[in-house]
Protein backbone atom coordinates (compact mmCIF):
# COMPACT_ATOMS: atom_id res chain seq x y z
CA UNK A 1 -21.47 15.53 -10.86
CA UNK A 2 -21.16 12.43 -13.07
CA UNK A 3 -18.47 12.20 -15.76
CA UNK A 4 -21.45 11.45 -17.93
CA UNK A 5 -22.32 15.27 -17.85
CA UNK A 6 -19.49 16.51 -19.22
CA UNK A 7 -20.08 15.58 -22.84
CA UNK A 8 -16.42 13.93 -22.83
CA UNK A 9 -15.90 11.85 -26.53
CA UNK A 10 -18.00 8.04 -25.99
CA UNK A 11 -14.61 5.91 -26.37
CA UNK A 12 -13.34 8.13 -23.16
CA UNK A 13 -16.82 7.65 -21.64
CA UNK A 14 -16.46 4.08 -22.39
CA UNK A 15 -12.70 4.08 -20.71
CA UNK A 16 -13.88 5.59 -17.70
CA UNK A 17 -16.61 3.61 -16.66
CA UNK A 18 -14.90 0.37 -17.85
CA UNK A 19 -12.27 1.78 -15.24
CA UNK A 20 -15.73 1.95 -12.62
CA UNK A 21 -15.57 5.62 -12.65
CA UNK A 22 -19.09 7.03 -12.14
CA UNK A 23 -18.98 10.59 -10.22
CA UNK A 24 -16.55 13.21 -10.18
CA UNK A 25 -14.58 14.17 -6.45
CA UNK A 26 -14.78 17.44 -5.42
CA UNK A 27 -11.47 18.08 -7.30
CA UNK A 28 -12.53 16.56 -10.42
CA UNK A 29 -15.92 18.84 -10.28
CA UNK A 30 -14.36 22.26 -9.53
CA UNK A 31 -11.30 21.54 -12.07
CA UNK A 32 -12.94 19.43 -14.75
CA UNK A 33 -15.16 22.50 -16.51
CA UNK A 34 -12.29 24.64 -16.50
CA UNK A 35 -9.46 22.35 -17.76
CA UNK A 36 -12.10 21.30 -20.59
CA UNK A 37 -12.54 24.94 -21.36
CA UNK A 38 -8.86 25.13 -22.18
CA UNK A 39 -8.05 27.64 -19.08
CA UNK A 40 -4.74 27.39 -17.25
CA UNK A 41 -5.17 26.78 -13.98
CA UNK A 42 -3.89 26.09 -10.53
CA UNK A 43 -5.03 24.05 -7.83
CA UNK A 44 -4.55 23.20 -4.37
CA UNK A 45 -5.35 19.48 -3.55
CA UNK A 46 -3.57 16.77 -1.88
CA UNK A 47 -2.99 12.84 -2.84
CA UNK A 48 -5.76 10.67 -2.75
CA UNK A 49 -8.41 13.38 -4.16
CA UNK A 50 -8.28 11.90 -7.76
CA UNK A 51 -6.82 15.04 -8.95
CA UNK A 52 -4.96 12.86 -11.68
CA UNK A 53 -7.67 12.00 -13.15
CA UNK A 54 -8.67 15.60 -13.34
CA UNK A 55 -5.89 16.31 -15.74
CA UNK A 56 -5.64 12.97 -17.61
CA UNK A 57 -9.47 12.99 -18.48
CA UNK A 58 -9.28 16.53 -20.03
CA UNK A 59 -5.90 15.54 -21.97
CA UNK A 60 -7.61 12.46 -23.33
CA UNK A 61 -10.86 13.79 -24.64
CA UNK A 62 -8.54 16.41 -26.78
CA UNK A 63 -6.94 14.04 -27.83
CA UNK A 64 -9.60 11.42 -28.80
CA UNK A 65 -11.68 14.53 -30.90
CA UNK A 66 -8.17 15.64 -32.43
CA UNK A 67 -5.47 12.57 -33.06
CA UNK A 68 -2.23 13.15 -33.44
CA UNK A 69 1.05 11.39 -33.62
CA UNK A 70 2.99 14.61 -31.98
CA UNK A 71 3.68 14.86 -28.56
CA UNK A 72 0.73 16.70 -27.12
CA UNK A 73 1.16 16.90 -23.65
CA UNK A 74 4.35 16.80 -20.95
CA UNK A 75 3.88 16.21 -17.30
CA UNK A 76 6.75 17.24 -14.95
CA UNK A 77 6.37 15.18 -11.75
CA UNK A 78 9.14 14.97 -8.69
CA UNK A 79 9.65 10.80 -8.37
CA UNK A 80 9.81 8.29 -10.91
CA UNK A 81 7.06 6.33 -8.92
CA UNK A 82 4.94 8.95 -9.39
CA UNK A 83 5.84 8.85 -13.09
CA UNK A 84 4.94 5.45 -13.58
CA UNK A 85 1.57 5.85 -11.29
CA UNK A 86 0.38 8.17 -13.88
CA UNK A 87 1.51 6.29 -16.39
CA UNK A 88 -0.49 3.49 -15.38
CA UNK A 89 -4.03 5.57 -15.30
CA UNK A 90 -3.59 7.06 -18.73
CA UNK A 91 -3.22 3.38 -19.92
CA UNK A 92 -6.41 2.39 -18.22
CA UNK A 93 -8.39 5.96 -19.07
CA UNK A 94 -7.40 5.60 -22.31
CA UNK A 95 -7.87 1.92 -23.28
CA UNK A 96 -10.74 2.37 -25.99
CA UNK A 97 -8.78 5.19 -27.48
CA UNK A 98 -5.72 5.08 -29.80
CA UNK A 99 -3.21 7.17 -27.43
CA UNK A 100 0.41 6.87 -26.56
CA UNK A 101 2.02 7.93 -23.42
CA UNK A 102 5.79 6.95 -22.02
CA UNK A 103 7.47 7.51 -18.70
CA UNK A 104 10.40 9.51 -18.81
CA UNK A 105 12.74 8.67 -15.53
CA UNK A 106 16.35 8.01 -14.07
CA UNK A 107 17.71 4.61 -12.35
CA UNK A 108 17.40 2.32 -15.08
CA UNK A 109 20.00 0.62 -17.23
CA UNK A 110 21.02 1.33 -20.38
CA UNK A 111 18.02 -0.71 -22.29
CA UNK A 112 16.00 1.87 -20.24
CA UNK A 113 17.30 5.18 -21.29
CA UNK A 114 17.10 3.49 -24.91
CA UNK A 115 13.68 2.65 -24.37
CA UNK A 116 12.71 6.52 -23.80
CA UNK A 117 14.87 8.08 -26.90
CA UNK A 118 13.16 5.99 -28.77
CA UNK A 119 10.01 7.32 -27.73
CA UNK A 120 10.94 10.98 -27.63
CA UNK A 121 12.61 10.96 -31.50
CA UNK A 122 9.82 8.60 -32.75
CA UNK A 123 6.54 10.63 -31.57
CA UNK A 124 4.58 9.84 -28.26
CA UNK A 125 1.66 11.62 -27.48
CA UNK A 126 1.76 12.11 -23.91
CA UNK A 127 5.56 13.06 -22.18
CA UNK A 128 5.09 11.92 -17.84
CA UNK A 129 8.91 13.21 -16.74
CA UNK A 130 10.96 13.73 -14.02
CA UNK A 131 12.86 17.04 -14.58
CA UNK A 132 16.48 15.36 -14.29
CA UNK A 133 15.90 13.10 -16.83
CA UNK A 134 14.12 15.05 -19.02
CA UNK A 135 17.03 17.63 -19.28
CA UNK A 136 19.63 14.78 -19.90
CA UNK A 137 17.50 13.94 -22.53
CA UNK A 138 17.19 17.20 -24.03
CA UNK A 139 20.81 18.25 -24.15
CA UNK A 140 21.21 15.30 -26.87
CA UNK A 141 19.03 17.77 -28.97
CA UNK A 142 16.33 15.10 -30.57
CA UNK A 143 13.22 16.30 -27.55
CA UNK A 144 11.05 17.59 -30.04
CA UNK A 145 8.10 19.74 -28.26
CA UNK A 146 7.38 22.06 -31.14
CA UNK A 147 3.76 20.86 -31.31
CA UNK A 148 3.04 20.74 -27.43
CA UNK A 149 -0.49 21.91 -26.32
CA UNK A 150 -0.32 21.19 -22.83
CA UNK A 151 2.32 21.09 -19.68
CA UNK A 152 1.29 19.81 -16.38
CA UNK A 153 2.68 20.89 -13.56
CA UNK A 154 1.97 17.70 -10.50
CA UNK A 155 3.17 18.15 -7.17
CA UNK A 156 5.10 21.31 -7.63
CA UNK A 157 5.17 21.62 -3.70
CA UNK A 158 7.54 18.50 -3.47
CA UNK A 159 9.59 19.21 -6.73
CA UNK A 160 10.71 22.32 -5.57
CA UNK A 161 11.29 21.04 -1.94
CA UNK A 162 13.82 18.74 -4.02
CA UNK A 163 15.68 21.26 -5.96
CA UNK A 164 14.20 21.48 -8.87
CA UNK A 165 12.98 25.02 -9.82
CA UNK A 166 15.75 25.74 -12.00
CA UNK A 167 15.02 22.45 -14.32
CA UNK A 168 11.70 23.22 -14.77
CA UNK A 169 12.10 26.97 -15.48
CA UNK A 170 15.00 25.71 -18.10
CA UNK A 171 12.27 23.39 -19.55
CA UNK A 172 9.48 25.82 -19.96
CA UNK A 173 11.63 28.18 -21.95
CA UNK A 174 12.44 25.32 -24.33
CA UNK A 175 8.72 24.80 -25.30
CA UNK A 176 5.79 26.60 -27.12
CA UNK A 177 4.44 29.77 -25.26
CA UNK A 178 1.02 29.14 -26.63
CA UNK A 179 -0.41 26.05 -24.07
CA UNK A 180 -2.43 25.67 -21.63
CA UNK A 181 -0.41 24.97 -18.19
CA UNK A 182 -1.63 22.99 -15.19
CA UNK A 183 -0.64 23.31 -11.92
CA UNK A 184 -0.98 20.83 -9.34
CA UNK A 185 0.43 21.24 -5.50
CA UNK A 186 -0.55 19.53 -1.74
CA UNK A 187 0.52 23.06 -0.23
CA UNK A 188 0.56 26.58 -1.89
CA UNK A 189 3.61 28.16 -0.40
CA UNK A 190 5.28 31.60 -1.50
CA UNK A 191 7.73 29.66 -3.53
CA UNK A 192 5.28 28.39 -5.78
CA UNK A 193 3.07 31.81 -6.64
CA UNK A 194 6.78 32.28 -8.03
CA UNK A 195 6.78 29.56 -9.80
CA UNK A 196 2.82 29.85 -10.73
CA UNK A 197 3.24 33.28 -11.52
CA UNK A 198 6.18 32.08 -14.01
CA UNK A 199 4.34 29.48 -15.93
CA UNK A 200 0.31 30.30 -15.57
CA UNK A 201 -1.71 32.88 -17.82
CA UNK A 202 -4.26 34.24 -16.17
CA UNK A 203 -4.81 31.12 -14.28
CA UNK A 204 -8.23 29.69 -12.40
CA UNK A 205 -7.78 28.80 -9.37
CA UNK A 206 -8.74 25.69 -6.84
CA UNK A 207 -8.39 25.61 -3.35
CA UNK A 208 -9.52 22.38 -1.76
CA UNK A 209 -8.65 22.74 2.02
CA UNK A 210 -5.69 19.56 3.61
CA UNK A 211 -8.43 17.01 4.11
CA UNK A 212 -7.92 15.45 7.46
CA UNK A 213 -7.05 11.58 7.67
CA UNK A 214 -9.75 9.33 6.47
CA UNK A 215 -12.68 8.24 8.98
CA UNK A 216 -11.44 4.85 8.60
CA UNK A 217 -8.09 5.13 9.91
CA UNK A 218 -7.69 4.14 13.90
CA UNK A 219 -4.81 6.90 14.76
CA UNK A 220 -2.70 6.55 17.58
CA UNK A 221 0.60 7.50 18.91
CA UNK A 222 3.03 5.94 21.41
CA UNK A 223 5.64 7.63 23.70
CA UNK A 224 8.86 6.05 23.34
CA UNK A 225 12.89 6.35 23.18
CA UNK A 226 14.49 5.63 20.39
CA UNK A 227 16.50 2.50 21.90
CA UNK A 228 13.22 0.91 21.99
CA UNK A 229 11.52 1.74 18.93
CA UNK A 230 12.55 -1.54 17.29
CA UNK A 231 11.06 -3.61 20.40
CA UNK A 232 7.82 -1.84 20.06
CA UNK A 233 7.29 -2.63 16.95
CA UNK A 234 8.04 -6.11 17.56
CA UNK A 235 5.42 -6.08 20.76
CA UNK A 236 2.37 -4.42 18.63
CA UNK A 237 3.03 -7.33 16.00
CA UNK A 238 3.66 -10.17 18.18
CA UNK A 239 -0.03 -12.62 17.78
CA UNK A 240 -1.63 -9.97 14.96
CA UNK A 241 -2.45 -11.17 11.62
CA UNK A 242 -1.30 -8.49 9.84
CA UNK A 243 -0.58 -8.95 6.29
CA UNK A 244 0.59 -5.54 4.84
CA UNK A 245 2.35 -2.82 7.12
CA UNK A 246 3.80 0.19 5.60
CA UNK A 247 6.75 2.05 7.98
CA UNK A 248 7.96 5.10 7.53
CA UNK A 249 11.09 7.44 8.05
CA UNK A 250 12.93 10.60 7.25
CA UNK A 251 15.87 9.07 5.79
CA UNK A 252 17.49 6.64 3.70
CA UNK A 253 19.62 5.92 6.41
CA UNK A 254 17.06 5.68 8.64
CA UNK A 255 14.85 3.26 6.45
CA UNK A 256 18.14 0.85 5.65
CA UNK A 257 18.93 0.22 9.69
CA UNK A 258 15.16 -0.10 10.23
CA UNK A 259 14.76 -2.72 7.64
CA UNK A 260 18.07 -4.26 8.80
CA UNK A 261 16.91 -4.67 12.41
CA UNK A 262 13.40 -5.73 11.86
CA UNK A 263 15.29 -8.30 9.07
CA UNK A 264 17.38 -8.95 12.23
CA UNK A 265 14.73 -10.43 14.55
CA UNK A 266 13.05 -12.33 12.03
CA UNK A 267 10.22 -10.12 9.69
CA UNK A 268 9.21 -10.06 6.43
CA UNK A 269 10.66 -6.92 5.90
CA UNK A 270 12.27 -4.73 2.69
CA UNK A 271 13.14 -1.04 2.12
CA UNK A 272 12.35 1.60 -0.60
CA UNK A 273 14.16 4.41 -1.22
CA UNK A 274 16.28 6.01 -3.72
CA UNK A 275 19.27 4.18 -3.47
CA UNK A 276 17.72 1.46 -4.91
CA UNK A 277 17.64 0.85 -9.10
CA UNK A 278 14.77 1.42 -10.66
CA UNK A 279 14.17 -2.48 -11.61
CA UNK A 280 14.69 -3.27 -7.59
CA UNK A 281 12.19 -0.94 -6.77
CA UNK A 282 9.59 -2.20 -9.21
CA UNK A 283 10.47 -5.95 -7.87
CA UNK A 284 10.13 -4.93 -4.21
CA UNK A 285 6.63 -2.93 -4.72
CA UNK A 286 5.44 -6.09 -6.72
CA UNK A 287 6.21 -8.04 -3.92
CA UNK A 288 4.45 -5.84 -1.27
CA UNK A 289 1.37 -5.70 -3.58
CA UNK A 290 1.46 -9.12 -3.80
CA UNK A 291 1.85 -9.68 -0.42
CA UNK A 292 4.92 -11.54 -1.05
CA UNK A 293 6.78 -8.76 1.53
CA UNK A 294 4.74 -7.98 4.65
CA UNK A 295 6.82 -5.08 5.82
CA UNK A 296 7.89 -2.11 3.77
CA UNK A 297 10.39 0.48 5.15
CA UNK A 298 10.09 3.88 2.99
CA UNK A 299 11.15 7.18 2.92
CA UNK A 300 8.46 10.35 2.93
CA UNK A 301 9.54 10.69 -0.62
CA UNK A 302 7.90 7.28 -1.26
CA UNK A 303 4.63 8.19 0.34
CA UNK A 304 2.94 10.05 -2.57
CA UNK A 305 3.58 7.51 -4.95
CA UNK A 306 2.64 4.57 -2.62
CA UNK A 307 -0.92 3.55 -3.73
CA UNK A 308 -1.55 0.22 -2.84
CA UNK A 309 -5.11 -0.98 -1.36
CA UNK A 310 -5.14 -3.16 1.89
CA UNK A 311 -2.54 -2.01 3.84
CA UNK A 312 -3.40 -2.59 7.29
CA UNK A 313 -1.04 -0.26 9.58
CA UNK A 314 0.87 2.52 8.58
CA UNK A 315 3.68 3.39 11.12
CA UNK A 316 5.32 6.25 11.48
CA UNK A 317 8.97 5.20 13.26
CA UNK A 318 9.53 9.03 13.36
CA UNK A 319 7.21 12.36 13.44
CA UNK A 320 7.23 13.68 9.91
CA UNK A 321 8.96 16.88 9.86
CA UNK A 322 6.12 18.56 7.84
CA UNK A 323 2.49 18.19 9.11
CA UNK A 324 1.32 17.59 5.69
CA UNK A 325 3.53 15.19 5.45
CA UNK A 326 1.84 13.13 8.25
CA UNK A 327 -1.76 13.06 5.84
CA UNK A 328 0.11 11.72 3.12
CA UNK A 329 1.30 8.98 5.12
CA UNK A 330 -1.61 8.00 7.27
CA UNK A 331 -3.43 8.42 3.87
CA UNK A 332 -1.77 4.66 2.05
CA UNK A 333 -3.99 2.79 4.80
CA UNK A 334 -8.02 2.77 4.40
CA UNK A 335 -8.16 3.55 1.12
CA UNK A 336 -11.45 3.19 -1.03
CA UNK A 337 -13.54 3.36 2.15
CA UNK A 338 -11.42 0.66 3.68
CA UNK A 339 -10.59 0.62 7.61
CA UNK A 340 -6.76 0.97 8.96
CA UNK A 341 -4.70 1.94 11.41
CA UNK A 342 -2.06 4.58 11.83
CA UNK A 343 0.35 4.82 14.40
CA UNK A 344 2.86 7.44 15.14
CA UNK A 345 6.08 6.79 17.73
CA UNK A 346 6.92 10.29 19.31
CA UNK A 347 10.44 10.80 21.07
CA UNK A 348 11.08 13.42 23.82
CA UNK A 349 12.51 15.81 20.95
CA UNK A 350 9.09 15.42 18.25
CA UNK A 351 6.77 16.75 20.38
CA UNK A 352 6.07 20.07 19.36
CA UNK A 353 6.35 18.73 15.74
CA UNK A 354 3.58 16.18 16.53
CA UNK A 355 1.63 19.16 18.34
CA UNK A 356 1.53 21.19 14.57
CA UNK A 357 0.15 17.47 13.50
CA UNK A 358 -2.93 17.66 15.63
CA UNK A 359 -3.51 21.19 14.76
CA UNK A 360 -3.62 20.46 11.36
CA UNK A 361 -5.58 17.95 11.23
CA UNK A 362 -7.70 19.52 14.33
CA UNK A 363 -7.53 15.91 16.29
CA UNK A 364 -5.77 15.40 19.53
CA UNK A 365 -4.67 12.13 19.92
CA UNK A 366 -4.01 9.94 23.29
CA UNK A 367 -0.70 8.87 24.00
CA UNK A 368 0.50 5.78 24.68
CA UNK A 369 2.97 4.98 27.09
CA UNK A 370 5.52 2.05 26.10
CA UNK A 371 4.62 -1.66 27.86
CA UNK A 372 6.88 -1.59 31.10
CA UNK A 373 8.94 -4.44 30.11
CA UNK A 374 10.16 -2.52 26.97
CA UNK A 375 11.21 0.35 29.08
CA UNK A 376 10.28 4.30 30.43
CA UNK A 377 8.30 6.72 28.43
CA UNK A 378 9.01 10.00 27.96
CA UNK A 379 5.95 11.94 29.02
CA UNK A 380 3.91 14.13 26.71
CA UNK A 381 4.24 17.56 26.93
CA UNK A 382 5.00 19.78 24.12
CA UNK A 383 5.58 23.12 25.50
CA UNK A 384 8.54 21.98 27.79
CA UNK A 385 11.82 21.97 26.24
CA UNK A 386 12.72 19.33 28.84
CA UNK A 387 11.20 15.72 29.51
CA UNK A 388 10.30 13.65 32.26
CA UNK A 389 10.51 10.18 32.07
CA UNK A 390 7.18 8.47 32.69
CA UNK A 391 6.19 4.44 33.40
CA UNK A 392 4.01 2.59 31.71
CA UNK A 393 1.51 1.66 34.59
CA UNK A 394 0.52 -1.88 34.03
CA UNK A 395 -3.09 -1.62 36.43
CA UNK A 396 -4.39 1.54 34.15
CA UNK A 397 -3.52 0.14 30.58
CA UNK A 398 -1.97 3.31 30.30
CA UNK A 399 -4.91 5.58 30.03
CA UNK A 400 -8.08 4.96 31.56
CA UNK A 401 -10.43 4.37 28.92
CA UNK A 402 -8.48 3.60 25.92
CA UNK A 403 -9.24 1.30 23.17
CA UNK A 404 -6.02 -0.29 22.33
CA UNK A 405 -5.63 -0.13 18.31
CA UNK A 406 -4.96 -3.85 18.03
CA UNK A 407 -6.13 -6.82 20.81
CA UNK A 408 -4.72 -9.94 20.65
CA UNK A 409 -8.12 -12.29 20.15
């Protein structure tokens, strides 16, 4: 379907293909007709699928036939990345039209929070908040939502994974009953038919299965310790010319003594997480996009709102607890039909975790033992509860057969 047959208002026409927008993804197609014909609705759809643009485009064109200087429209989102990312696309899908959005998110200074009451007392048409923030803003009793049309509902998988139910249910009580709601989620657990069956009238609903990893991304996994993680790493970079290399972990402390020991032998390396204040984070993502930073250390929390073209390797230093989790990762390299390479280090206790990864994704991958002068291998087996050490043998490469994901030229 093209966006052209959806009778959308010319100035959003003119947005979107200024933006190089010409056909709809299989999320826009299947949620586009319905959002358009004012229907709540729910959908299941991952990162990467465009399914912003499915909500933004529908939001707009309201918008551009009916002008207002209300606010029209709140988005909850879980990350103030995320926030900003959408943010960001409303400014571009709306650049012929005369529409207002603002970010509404925690870790800034003073100026910041400033910056946002502003907004919310003065009129802005489109709200993009994380819960937390929003609330703090609303107990000072000048939110006004009395004219809201829409609330949006993105990644409600991950905001309730952090907590936030309660916030959200709080906030939908404080605004019109008459709207049309939006939900948006990666994974459609029991938690959120709760939370669905809450907020949705009578809802359509989208089911777009976990798309597996793009065809462009070389996966790969390696057996290894922990202890010798850090060499690794330094072996599969040693004589590439790689320019942008995301790396991932479970935890903020994990990320911080990553970054410190890569830091420590002498990388271009920083770390994102949400320690961090908001105007660091900014400055170290502009510096990664800019290539400034070839190494960026992040937590899974990061990897949704990560979307950066050109990275070259995405590594995970740790199996992601939750398989989806893995196709969000993977998913920052080879993007816009780009080629990239994923690799995953498995220790002797990930292994049945890594196992629900190739399931998912229906892919087995090879395993890689470690080079013999980092050190022994635990070998792959995921239905032991105990683990063999294995050597890397040097004559074999490892596995007969195997295409290494980098050579050295």
């Amino acid at each position: 379907m093209k966006f052209t047959d959806l009778k959308l208002h010319p100035s959003l026409i003119e947005s979107i293909s200024a933006m190089g927008f010409v056909e709809t993804t299989p999320i826009q197609a299947e949620t586009l007709p319905a959002i358009l014909d004012e229907k709540d609705l729910i959908a299941c759809a991952q990162t990467g699928t465009g399914k912003t643009a499915a909500f933004i485009i529908p939001v707009l064109n309201k918008l551009a036939a009916n002008p207002t200087k209300n606010t029209d429209t709140l988005i909850i989102v879980p990350t103030r990345e995320l926030a900003v990312q959408i943010d960001q696309q409303f400014e571009g899908l709306s650049y012929f039209l005369d529409v207002s959005s603002v970010p509404i998110y925690g870790g800034g200074d003073g100026d910041s929070w400033t910056s946002q009451k502003n907004a919310l007392i003065n009129g802005t048409n489109i709200v993009i908040a994380t819960p937390g923030r929003l609330m703090a803003h609303m107990n000072f009793g000048y939110v006004n939502f009395d004219k809201l049309t829409h609330l949006i509902l993105d990644e409600a998988d991950r905001m309730l994974d952090m907590g936030f139910f309660d916030d959200i249910v709080k906030i939908i009580k404080s605004i019109p009953e008459k709207r049309q709601n939006l939900m948006f989620s990666a994974t459609m657990p029991d938690k959120i038919r709760k939370l669905a069956h809450k907020v949705l009238k009578d809802p359509v609903e989208v089911n777009l299965a976990m798309s597996k990893p793009a065809e462009g991304i070389l996966q790969a996994a390696y057996m290894v310790y922990d202890p010798n993680k850090i060499a690794l790493i330094k072996s599969l970079l040693d004589g590439k010319d790689l320019k942008s290399i995301l790396i991932f972990s479970a935890t903020k402390k994990n990320v911080k003594s990553i970054r410190s020991e890569l830091h420590r032998i002498g990388l271009n390396v920083e770390e994102i997480h949400s320690d961090l204040e908001q105007k660091d984070r900014e400055s170290v993502m502009l510096s990664f996009k800019n290539r400034k930073v070839q190494i960026l250390v992040a937590t899974d929390i990061m990897a949704r709102g990560i979307d950066i073209n050109g990275i070259d390797l995405v590594l995970n230093f740790d199996v992601p607890g939750d398989a989806e989790d893995y196709v969000h990762r993977v998913g920052r390299t080879a993007r816009a039909k780009t080629s990239g390479v994923a690799i995953t280090f498995i220790n002797d206790s990930e292994q049945e975790k890594f196992k629900k990864i190739e399931d998912l994704i229906d892919l087995t991958l090879i395993k890689i033992p470690c080079p013999e002068e980092i050190g022994e291998s635990p070998e792959y087996n995921p239905q032991k509860r105990t683990f063999k050490k294995k050597k890397y043998h040097k004559k074999s490469g490892g596995k007969k057969g195997y295409k290494k994901p980098f050579s050295k030229k």
